[in-house]
Protein backbone atom coordinates (compact mmCIF):
# COMPACT_ATOMS: atom_id res chain seq x y z
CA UNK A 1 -0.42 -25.26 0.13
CA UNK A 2 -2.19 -22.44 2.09
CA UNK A 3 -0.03 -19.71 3.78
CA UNK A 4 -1.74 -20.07 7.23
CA UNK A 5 -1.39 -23.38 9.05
CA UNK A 6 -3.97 -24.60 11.25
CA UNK A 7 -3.81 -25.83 14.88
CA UNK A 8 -5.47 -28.24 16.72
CA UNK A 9 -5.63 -26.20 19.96
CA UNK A 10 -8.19 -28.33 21.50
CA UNK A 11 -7.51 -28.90 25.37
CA UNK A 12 -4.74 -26.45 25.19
CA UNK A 13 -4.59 -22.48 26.45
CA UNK A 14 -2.50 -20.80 23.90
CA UNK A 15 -1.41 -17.70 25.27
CA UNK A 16 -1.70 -14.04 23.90
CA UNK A 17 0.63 -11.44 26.04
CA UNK A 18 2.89 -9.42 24.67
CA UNK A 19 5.37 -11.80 23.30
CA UNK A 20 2.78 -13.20 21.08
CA UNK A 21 1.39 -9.76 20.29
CA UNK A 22 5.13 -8.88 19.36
CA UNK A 23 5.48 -12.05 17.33
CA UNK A 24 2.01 -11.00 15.28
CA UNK A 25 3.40 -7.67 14.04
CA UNK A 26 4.10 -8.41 10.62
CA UNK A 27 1.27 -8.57 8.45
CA UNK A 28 0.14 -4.83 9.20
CA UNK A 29 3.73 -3.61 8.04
CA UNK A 30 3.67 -5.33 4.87
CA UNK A 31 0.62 -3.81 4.22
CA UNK A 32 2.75 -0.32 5.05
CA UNK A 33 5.43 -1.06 2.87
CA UNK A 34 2.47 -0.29 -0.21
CA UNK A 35 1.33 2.84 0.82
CA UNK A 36 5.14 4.34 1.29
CA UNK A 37 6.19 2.68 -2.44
CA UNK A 38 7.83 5.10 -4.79
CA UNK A 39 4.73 6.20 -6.25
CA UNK A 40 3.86 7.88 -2.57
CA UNK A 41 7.13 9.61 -2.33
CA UNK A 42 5.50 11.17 -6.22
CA UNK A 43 2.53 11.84 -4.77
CA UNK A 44 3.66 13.64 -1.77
CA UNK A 45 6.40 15.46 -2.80
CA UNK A 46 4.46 17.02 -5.84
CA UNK A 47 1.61 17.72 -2.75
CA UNK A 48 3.99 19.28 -0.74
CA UNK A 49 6.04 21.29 -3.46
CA UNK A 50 2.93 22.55 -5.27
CA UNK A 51 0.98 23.21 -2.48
CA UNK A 52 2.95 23.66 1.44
CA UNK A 53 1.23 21.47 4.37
CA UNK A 54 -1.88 22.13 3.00
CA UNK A 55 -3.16 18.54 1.39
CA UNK A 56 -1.55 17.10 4.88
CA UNK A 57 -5.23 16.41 5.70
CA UNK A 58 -5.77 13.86 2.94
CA UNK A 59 -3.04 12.01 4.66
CA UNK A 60 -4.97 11.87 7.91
CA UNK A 61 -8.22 10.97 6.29
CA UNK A 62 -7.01 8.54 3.92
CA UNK A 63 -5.05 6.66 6.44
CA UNK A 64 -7.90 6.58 9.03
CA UNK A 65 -10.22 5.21 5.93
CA UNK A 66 -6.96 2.54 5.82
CA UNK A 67 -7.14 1.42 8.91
CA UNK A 68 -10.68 0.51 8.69
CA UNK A 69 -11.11 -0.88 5.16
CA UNK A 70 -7.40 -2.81 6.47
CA UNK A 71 -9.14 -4.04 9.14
CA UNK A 72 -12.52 -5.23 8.01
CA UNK A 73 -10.52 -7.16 5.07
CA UNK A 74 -8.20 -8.86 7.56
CA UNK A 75 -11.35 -10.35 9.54
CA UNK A 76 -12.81 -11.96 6.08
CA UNK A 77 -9.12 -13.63 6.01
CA UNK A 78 -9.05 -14.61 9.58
CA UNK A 79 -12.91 -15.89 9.68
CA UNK A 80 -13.14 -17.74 6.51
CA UNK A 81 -9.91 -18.67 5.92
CA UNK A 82 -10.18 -17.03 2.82
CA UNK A 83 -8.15 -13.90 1.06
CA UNK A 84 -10.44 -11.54 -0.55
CA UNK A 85 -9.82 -12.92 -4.21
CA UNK A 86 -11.14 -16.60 -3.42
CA UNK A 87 -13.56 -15.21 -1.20
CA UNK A 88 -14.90 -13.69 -4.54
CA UNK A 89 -14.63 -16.41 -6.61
CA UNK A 90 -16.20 -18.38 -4.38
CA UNK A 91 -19.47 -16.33 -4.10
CA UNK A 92 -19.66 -14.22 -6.90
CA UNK A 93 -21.57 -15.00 -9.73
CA UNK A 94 -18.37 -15.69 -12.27
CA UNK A 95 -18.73 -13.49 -15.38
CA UNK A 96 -19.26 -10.47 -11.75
CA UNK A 97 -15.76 -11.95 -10.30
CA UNK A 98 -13.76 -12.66 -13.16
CA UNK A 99 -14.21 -8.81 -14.10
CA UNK A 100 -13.81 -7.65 -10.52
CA UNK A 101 -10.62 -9.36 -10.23
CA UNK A 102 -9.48 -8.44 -13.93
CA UNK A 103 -9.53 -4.21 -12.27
CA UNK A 104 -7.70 -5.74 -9.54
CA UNK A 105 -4.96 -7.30 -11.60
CA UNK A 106 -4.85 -3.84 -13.62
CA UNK A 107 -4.57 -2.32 -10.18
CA UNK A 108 -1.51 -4.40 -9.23
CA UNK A 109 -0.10 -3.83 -12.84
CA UNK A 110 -0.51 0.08 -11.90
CA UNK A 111 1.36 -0.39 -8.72
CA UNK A 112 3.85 -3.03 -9.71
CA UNK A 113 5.04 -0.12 -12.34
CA UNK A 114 5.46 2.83 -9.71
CA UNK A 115 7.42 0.36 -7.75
CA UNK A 116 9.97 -1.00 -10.26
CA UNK A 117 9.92 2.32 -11.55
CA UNK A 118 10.71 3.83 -8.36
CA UNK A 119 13.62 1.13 -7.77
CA UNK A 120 14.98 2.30 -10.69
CA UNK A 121 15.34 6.00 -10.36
CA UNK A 122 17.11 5.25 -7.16
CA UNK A 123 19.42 3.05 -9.04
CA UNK A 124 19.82 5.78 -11.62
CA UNK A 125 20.12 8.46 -8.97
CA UNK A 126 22.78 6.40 -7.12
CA UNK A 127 24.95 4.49 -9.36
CA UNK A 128 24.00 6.50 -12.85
CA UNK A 129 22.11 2.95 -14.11
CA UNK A 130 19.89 4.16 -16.86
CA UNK A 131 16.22 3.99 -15.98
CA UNK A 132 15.08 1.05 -17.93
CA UNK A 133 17.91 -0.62 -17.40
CA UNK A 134 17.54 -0.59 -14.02
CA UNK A 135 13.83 -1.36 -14.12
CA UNK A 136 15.27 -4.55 -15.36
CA UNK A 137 17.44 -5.61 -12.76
CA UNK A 138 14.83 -4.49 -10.57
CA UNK A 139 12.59 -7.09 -11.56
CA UNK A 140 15.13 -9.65 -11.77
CA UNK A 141 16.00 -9.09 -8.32
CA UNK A 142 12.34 -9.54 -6.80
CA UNK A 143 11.95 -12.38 -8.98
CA UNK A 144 14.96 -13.83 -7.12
CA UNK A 145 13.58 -13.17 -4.08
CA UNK A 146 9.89 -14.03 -3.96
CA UNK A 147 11.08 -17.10 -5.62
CA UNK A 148 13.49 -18.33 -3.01
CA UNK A 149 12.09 -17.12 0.02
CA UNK A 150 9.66 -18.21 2.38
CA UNK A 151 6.87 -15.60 3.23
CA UNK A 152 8.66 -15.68 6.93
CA UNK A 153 11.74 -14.32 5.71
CA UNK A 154 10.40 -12.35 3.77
CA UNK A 155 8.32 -10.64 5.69
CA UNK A 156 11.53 -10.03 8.07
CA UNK A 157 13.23 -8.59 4.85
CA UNK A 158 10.40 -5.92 4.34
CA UNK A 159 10.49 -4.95 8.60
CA UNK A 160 13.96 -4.31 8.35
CA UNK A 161 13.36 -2.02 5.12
CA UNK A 162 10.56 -0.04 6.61
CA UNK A 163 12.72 0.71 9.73
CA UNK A 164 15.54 2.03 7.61
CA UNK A 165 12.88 3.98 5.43
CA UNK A 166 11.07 5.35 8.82
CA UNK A 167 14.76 6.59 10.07
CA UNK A 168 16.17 8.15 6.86
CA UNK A 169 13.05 10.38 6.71
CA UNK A 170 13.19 11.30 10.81
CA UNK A 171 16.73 12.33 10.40
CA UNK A 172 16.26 14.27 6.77
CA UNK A 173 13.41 16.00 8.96
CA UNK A 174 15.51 16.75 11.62
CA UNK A 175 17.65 18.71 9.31
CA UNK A 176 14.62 21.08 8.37
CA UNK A 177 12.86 23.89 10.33
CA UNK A 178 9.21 23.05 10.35
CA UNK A 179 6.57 24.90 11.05
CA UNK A 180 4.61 22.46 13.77
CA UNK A 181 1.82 24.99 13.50
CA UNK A 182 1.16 24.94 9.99
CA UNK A 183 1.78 21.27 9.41
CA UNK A 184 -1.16 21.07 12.89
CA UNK A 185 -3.51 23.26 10.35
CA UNK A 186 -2.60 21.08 7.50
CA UNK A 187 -3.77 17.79 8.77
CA UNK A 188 -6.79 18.77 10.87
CA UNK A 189 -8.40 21.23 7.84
CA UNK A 190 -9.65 20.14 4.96
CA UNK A 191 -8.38 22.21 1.67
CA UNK A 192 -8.97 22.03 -1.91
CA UNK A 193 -6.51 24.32 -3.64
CA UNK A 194 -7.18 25.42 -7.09
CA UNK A 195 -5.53 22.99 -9.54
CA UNK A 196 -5.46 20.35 -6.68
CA UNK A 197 -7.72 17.60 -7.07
CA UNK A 198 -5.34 15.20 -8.84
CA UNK A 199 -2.44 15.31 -6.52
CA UNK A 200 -5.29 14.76 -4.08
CA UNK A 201 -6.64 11.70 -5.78
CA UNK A 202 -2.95 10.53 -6.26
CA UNK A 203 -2.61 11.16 -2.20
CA UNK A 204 -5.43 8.95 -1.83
CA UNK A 205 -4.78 6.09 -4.32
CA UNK A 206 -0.73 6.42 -2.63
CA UNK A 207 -2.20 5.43 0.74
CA UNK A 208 -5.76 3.48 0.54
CA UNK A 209 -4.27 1.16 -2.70
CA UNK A 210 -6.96 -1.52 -3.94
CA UNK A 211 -3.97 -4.73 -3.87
CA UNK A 212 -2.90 -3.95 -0.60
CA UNK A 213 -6.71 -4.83 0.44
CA UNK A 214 -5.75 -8.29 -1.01
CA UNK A 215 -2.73 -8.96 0.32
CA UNK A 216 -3.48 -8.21 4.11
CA UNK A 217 -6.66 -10.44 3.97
CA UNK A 218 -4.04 -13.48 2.19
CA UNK A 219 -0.83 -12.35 4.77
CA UNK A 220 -3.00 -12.64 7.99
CA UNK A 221 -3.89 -16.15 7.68
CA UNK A 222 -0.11 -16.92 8.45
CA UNK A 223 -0.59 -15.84 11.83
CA UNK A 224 -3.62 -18.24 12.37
CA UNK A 225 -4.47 -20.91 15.37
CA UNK A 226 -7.81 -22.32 13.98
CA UNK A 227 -11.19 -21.21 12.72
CA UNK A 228 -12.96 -23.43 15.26
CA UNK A 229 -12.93 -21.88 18.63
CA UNK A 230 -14.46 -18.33 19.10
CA UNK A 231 -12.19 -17.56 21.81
CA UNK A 232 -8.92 -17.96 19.82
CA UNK A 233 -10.49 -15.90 16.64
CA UNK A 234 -11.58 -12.80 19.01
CA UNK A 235 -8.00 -12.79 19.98
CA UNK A 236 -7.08 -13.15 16.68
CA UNK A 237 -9.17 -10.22 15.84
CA UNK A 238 -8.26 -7.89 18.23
CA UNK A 239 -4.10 -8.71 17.99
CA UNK A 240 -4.99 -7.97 14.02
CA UNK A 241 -6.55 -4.89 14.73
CA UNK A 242 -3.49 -3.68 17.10
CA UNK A 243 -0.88 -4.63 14.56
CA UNK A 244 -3.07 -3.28 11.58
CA UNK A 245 -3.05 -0.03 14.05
CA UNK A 246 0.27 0.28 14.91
CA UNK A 247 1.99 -0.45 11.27
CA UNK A 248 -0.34 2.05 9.37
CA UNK A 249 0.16 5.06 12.35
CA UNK A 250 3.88 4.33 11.29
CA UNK A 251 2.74 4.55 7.28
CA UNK A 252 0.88 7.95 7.98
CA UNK A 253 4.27 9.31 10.05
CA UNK A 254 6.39 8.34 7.34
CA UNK A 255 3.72 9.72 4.60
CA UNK A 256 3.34 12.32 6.00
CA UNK A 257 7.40 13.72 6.53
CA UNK A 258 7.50 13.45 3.01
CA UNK A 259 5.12 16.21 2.24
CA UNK A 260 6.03 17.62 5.42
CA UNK A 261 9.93 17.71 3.98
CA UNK A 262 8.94 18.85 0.26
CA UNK A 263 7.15 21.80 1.88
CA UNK A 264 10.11 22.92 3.94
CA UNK A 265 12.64 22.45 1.33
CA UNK A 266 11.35 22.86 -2.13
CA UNK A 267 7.18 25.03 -1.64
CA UNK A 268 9.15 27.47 0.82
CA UNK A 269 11.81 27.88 -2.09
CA UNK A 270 9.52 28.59 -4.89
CA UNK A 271 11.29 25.06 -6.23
CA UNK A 272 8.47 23.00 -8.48
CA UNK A 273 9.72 19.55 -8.68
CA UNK A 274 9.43 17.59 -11.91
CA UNK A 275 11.00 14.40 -10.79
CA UNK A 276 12.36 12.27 -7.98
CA UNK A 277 16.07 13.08 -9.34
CA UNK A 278 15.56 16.59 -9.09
CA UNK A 279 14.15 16.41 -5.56
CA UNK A 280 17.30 14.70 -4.66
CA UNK A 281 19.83 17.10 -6.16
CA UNK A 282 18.11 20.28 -4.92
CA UNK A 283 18.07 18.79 -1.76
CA UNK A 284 21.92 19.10 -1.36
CA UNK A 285 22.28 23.04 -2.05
CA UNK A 286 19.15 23.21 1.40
CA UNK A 287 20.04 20.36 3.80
CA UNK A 288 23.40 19.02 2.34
CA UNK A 289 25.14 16.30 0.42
CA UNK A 290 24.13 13.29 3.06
CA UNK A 291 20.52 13.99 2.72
CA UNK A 292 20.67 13.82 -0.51
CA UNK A 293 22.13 10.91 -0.25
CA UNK A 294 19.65 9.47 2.16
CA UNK A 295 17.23 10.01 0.11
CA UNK A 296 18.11 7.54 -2.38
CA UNK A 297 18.87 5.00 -0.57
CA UNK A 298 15.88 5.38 0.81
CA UNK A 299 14.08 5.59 -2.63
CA UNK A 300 15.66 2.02 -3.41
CA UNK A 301 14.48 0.65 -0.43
CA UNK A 302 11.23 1.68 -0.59
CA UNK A 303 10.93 0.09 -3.97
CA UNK A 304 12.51 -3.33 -3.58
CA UNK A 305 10.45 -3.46 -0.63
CA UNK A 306 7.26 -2.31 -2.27
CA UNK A 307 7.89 -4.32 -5.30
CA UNK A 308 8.04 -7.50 -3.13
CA UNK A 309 4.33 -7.02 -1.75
CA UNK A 310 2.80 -5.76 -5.06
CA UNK A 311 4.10 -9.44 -6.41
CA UNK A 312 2.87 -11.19 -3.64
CA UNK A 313 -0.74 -9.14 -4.41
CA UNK A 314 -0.37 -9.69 -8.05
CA UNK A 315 0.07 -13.52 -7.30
CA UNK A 316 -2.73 -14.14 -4.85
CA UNK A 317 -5.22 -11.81 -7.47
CA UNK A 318 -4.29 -14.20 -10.25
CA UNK A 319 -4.68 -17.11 -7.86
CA UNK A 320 -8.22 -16.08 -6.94
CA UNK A 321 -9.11 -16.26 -10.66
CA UNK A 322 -8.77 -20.28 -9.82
CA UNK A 323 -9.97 -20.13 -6.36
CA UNK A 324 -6.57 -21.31 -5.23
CA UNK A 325 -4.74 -19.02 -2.13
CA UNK A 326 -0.92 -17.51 -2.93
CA UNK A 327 1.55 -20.54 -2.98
CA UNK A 328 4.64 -19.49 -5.01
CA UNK A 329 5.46 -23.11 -5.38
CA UNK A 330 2.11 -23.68 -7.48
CA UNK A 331 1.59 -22.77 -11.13
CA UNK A 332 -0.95 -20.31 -10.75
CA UNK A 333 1.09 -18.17 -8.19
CA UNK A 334 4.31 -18.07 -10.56
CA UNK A 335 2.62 -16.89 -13.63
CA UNK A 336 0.85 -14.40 -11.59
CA UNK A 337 4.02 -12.86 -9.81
CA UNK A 338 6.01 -13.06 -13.06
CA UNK A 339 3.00 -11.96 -15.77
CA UNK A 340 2.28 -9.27 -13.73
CA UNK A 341 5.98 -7.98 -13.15
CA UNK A 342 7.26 -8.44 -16.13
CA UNK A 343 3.93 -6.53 -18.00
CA UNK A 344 4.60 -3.95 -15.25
CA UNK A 345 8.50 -3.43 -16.54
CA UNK A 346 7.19 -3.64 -20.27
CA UNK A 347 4.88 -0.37 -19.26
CA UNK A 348 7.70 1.16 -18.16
CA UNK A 349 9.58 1.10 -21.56
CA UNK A 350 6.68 3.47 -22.73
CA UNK A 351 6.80 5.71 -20.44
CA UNK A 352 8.53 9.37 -21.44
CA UNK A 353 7.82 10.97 -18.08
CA UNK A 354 8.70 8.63 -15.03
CA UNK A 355 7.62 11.56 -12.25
CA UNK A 356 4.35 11.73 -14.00
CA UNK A 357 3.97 8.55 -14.49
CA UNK A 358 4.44 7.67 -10.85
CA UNK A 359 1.69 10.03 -10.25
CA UNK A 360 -0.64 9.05 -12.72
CA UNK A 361 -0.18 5.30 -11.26
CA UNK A 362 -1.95 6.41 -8.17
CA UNK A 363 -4.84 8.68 -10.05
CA UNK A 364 -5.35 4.73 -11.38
CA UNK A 365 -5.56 2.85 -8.27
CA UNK A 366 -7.70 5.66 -6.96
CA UNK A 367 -9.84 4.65 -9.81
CA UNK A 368 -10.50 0.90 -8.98
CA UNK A 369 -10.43 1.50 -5.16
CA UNK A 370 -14.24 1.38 -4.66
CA UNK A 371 -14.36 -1.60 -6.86
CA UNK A 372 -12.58 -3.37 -3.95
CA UNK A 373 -14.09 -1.37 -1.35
CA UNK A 374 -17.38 -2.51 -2.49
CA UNK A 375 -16.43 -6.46 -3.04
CA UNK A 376 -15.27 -6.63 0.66
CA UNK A 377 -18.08 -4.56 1.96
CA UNK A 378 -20.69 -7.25 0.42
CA UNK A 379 -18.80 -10.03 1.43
CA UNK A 380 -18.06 -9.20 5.18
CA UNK A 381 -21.83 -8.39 5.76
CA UNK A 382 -22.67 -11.18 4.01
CA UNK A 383 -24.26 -13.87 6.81
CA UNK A 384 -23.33 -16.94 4.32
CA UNK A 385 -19.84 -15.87 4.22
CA UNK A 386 -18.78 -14.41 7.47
CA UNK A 387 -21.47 -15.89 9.99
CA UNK A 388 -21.94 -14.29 13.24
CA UNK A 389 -18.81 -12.35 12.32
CA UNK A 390 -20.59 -10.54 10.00
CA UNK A 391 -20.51 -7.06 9.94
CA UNK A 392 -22.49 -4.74 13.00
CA UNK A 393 -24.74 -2.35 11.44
CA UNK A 394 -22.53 0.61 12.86
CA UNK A 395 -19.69 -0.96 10.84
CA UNK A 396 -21.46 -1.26 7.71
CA UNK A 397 -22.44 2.38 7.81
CA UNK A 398 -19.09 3.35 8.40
CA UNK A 399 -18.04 1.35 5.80
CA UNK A 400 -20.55 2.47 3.49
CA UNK A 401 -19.65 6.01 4.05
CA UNK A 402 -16.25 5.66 3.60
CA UNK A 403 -17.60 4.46 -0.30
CA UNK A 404 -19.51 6.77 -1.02
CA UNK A 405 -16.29 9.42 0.09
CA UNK A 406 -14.04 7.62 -2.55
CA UNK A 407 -16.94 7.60 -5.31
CA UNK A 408 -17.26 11.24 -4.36
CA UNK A 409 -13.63 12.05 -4.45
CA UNK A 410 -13.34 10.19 -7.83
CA UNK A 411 -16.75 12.58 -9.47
CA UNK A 412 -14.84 15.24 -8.34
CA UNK A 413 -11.63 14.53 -10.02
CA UNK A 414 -13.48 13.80 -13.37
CA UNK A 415 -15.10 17.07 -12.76
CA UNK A 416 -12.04 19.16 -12.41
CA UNK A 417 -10.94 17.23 -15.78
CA UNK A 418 -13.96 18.40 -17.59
CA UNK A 419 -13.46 21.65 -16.46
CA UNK A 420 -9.98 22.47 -17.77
């Protein structure tokens, strides 16, 4: 059975003020929880240690390139009825989508890791639960839970755990003198530091991740009336857009007092961080024992929350392969979410360096990102697929640019590869 459920709305007015505009937040904000998983909190706290607020700008630029990819993927859900892995079975040749998809189920695999691996190291960091250990209870947990919930509750869950995510950063900040000007600099000018490119790239695959493009264009169907009246979808459109908005200007706050904090705390120190567990202990001797603290519960949340959504991406992916939406009550679903969990945990095992390996994650999803970008950007401006909601010419440029940025971004982090 489909996520979204269809209404006859024929001969009725359904309204759209703000009590059904606050009743469509949701989908946006599980989209958020991705791009502030563990593997972000690698990514920016190596970009702030290493290098002050100067990579702040990737922040802004990958989150504006968010909200537009986020967006344009959300209308192929709401239009079509469709999430962006059937959309590709469907009109794809099938050798072209069955290897699109397989880089997408890598991509989720990639993620999937940082998460549970991020769970863990809070676990480890809080209760002294060895790492691998607690990558297992980790994944028995979301098991448990994606299992046994509904999406509804679910997505209620992942709210509450970005609020308490949002606050423990806004009061660890509030512990720290920052220097407003600097941090202005940092996100309006772009910078490449010497050495930089791949905590850039890792910025960038942290915040614009591939499985997060298929999960908002699965998630948003839950919120819809009907695909047959044009008046309903351009409301539909434009309450997307305003969630879509509002949840990743809360993604690039949060992202963006991490680097904000490493820089105060650790690149003002002369402190290089080397992992998550040493960001949290020499936090205690320069803001105290309760941010410390804060910061790992934070850390857990962040990846029980995370790991939720990258199983509910994994799930619909492997769906797609059968042209069948996310149902975690059908076959295809379950071996998805569990196949791609548990291969995620296994990768773990091998890992010898979790900090690196959290940033190496995102280099990867960096990596398939135009992969995706490019399968939505030929589907939503494909006329057979989206009809007169097909993309405007001004939207396919900007699309198109946004591309070619991420190819560019990815040359240039070969590049720097080949140089060294």
């Amino acid at each position: 059975m489909k996520l979204k459920k269809i209404l006859n709305t024929h001969g009725h007015n359904p309204s759209f003020g703000l009590r059904e505009l606050l009743g469509y937040i949701g989908p946006g904000l599980l989209v958020t929880v991705g791009f502030i998983d563990p593997g972000n909190w690698a990514s920016n706290i190596a970009a702030g240690s290493e290098y002050g607020y100067k990579l702040l700008w990737m922040v802004t630029l990958s989150t504006i390139m968010l909200i537009l990819l986020q967006h344009n993927v959300a209308h192929l859900g709401i239009v079509t009825g469709d999430c962006l892995s059937e959309a590709a079975k469907k009109h794809l040749k099938p050798w072209l989508s069955k290897i699109i998809l397989s880089t997408g189920i890598i991509a989720a695999v990639s993620t999937a890791m940082a998460e549970i691996l991020g769970g863990a190291i809070a676990l480890n960091l809080l209760f002294r639960i060895p790492i691998k250990l607690g990558a297992v209870f980790i994944l028995i947990l979301i098991i448990g839970l994606l299992f046994s919930n509904t999406y509804k509750k679910l997505e209620k869950w992942i709210i509450g755990f970005v609020s308490i995510i949002g606050i423990s950063f806004l009061y660890e900040l509030s512990m720290v003198h920052v220097n407003w000007e600097e941090a202005v600099r940092g996100w309006t000018l772009i910078q490449f530091p010497i050495g930089s490119m791949p905590i850039i790239m890792s910025v960038l695959g942290a915040v614009v991740m591939p499985h997060n493009l298929f999960l908002h264009s699965e998630v948003i169907q839950s919120r819809q009336w009907n695909l047959e009246e044009d008046a309903v979808i351009k409301k539909q459109l434009k309450f997307e857009f305003m969630d879509t908005l509002f949840s990743m200007i809360i993604g690039w706050a949060i992202n963006s007092s991490m680097i904000i904090l490493a820089a105060t705390t650790f690149y003002i120190n002369h402190a290089r961080v080397g992992e998550l567990g040493q960001a949290q202990q020499m936090l205690v001797p320069i803001v105290g024992d309760s941010a410390a603290l804060i910061f790992g519960i934070a850390l857990l949340f962040s990846g029980i929350s995370s790991t939720m959504t990258a199983g509910m991406a994994g799930g619909s992916i492997f769906a797609g392969f059968f042209g069948e939406p996310y149902d975690i009550g059908d076959r295809h679903t379950k071996i998805g979410v569990v196949g791609i969990l548990s291969l995620a945990t296994f990768v773990i095992f091998l890992i010898s360096d979790p900090f690196k390996g959290l940033i190496y994650s995102q280099m990867l999803l960096s990596i398939q990102l135009p992969i995706t970008v490019f399968l939505q950007i030929y589907l939503t401006s494909s006329q057979k697929v989206m009809g007169k909601y097909k993309n405007s010419l001004g939207h396919n440029i900007t699309l198109w640019v946004i591309a070619v940025i991420l190819a560019l971004l990815n040359i240039m982090l070969f590049k720097s590869y080949l140089v060294n």
